[in-house]
C-alpha atoms as a PDB file:
ATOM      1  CA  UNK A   1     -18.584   4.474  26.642  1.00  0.00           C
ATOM      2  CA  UNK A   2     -15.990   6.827  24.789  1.00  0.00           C
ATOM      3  CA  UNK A   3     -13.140   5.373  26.491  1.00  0.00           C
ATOM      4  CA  UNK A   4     -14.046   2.124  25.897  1.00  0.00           C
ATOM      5  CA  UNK A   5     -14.456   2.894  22.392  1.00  0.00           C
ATOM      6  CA  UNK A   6     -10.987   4.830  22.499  1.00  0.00           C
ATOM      7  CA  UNK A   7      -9.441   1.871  24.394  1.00  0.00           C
ATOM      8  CA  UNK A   8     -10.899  -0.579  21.638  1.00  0.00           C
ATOM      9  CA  UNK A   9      -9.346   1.343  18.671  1.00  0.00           C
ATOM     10  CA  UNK A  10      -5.913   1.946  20.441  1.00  0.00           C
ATOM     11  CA  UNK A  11      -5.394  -1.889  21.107  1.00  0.00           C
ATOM     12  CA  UNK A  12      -6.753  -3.042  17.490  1.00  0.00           C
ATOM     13  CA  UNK A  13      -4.263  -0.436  15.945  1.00  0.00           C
ATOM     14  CA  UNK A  14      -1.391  -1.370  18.484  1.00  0.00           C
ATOM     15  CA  UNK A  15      -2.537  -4.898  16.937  1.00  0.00           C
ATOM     16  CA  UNK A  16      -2.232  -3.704  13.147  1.00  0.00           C
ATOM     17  CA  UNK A  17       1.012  -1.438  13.877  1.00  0.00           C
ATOM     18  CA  UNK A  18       3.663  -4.560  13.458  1.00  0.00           C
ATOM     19  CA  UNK A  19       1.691  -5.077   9.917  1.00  0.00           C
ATOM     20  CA  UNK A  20       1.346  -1.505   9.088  1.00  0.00           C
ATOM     21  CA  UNK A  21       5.237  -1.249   9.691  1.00  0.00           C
ATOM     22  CA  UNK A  22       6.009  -4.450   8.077  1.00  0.00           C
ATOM     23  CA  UNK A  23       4.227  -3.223   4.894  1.00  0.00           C
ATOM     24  CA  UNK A  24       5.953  -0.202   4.327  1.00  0.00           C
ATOM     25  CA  UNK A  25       8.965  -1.642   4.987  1.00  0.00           C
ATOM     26  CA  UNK A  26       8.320  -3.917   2.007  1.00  0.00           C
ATOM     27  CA  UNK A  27       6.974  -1.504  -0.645  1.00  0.00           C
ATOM     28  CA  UNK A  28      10.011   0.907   0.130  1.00  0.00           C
ATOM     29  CA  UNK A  29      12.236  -2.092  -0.315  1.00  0.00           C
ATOM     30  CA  UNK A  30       9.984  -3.424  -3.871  1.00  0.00           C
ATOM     31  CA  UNK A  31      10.202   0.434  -4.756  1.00  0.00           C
ATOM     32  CA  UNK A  32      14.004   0.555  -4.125  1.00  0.00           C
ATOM     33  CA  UNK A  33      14.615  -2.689  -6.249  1.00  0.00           C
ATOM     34  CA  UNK A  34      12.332  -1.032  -9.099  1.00  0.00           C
ATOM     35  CA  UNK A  35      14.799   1.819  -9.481  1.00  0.00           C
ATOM     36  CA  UNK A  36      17.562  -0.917  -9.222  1.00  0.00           C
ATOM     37  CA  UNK A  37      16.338  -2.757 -12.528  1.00  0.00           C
ATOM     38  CA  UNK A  38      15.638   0.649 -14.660  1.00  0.00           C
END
């Protein structure tokens, strides 16, 4: 049951990773075009 569990949560995160990366690639790159403007 615990693996399964751990197995579950391991392939939904290996599913969110792209969009976790994806995002803070973005709000570095909105944060480095903030200090741009100033």
């Amino acid at each position: 049951m615990y693996a399964l569990t751990k197995s579950a949560i391991s392939n939904s995160y290996l599913d969110l990773a792209p969009y976790l990366v994806m995002g803070g690639y973005y709000s570095s790159k909105t944060d480095f075009i903030r200090q741009q403007i100033k």
